[in-house]
Protein backbone atom coordinates (compact mmCIF):
# COMPACT_ATOMS: atom_id res chain seq x y z
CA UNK A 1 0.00 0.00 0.00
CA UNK A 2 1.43 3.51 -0.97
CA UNK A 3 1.70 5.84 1.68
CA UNK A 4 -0.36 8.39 0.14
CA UNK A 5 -3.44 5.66 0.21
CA UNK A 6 -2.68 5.04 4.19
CA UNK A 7 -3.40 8.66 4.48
CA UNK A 8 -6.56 8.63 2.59
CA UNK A 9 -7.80 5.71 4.66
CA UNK A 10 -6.97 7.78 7.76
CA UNK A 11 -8.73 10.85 6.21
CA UNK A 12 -11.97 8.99 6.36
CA UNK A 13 -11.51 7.17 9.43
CA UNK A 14 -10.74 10.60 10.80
CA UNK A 15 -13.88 12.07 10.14
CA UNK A 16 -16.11 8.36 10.51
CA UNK A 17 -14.85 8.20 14.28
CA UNK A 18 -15.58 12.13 14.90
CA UNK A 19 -18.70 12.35 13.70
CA UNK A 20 -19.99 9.24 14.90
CA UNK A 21 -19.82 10.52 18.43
CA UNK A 22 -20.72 14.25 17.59
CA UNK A 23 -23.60 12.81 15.84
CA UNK A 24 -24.37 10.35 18.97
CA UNK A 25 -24.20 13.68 21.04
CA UNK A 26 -26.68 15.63 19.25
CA UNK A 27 -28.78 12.79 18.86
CA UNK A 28 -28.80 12.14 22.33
CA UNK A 29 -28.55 15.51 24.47
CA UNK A 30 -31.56 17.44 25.49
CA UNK A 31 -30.07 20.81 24.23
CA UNK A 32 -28.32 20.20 20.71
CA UNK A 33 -26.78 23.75 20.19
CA UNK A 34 -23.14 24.11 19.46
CA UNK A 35 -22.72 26.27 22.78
CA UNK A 36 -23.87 23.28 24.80
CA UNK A 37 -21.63 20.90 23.19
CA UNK A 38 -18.32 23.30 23.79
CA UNK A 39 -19.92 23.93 27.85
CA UNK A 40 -19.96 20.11 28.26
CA UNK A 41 -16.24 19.95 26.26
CA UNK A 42 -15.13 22.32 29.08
CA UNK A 43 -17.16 21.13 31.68
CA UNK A 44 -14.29 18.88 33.76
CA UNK A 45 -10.47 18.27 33.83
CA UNK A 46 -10.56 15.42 31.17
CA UNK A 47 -12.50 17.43 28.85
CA UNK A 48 -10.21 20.50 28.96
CA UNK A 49 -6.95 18.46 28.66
CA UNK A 50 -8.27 17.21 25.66
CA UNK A 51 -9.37 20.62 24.43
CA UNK A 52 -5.99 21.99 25.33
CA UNK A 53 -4.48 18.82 23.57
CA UNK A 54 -5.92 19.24 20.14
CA UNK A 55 -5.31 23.06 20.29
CA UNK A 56 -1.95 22.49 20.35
CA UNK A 57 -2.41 19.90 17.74
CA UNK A 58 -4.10 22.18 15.66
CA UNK A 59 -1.64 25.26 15.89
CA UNK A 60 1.00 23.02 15.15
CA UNK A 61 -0.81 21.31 12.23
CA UNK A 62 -1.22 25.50 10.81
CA UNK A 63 2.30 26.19 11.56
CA UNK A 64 4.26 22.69 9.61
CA UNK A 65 1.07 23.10 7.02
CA UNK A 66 0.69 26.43 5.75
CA UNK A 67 4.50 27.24 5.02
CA UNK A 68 5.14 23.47 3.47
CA UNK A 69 2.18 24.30 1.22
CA UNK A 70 3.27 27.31 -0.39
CA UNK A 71 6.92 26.09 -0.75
CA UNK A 72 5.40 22.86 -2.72
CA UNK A 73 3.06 24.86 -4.41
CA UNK A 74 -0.21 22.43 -3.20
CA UNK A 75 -3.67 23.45 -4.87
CA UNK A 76 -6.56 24.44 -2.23
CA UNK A 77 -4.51 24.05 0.71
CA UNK A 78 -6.26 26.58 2.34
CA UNK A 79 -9.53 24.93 2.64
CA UNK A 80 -8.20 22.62 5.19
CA UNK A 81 -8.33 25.38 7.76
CA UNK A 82 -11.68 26.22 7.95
CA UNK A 83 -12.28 22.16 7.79
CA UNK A 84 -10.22 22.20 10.62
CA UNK A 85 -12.87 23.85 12.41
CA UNK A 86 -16.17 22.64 10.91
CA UNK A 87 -15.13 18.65 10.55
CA UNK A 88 -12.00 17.73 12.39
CA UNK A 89 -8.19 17.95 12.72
CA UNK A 90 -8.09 14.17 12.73
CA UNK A 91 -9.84 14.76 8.99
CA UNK A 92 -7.82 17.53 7.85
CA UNK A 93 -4.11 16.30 8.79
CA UNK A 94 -4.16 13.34 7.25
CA UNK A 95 -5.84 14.73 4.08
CA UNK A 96 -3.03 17.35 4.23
CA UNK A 97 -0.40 14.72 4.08
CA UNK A 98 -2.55 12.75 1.09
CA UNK A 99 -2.32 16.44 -0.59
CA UNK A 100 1.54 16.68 0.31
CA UNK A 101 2.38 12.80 -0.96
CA UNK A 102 0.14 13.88 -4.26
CA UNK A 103 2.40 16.80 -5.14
CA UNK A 104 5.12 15.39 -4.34
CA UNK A 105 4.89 12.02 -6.25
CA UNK A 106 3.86 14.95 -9.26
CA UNK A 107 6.92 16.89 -8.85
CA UNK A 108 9.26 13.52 -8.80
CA UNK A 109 7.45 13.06 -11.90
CA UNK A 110 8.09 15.92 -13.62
CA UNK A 111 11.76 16.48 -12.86
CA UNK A 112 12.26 13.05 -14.23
């Protein structure tokens, strides 16, 4: 299996196990508003180390992404940050690094 497949098989696992519980959340909760699912995110010391966790994921993600993106010239990279947001980091990185193994595996081609 190329590499560039693992990462597409992670891309949809990453947003399959997401939404699966965001969509078990809503489904279940009496109050299904965005604010109530961020109140209950923060609403203990597990839920804010996580929350801390994938904010430093996510910064980090912007920082190694956006710069390695211009210098390989990769189409529509900037979609992934909004995506970020809306779907889920553990969506968006691995797509990044599909996006990244695509252009690269392009360029290799082309200076060949």
């Amino acid at each position: 299996m190329k590499l560039k497949h693992l990462y597409l098989l992670l891309t949809v696992l990453g947003v399959l196990y997401t939404w699966y519980y965001n969509i078990q959340y809503f489904q279940t909760t009496e109050n299904p508003s965005l604010i109530h699912f961020f109140n209950e995110a923060e609403s203990n010391f597990a839920g804010k180390s996580f929350g801390a966790d994938l904010t430093i994921v996510v910064f980090t993600f912007f920082v190694f992404m956006i710069p390695e993106s211009l210098k390989l010239k990769i189409k529509h990279w900037w979609i992934l940050i909004p995506l970020t947001f809306f779907i889920a980091i553990a969506f968006t990185f691995p797509l990044f690094l599909y996006m990244r193994e695509k252009t690269l595996e392009k360029n290799k081609k082309i200076k060949i």
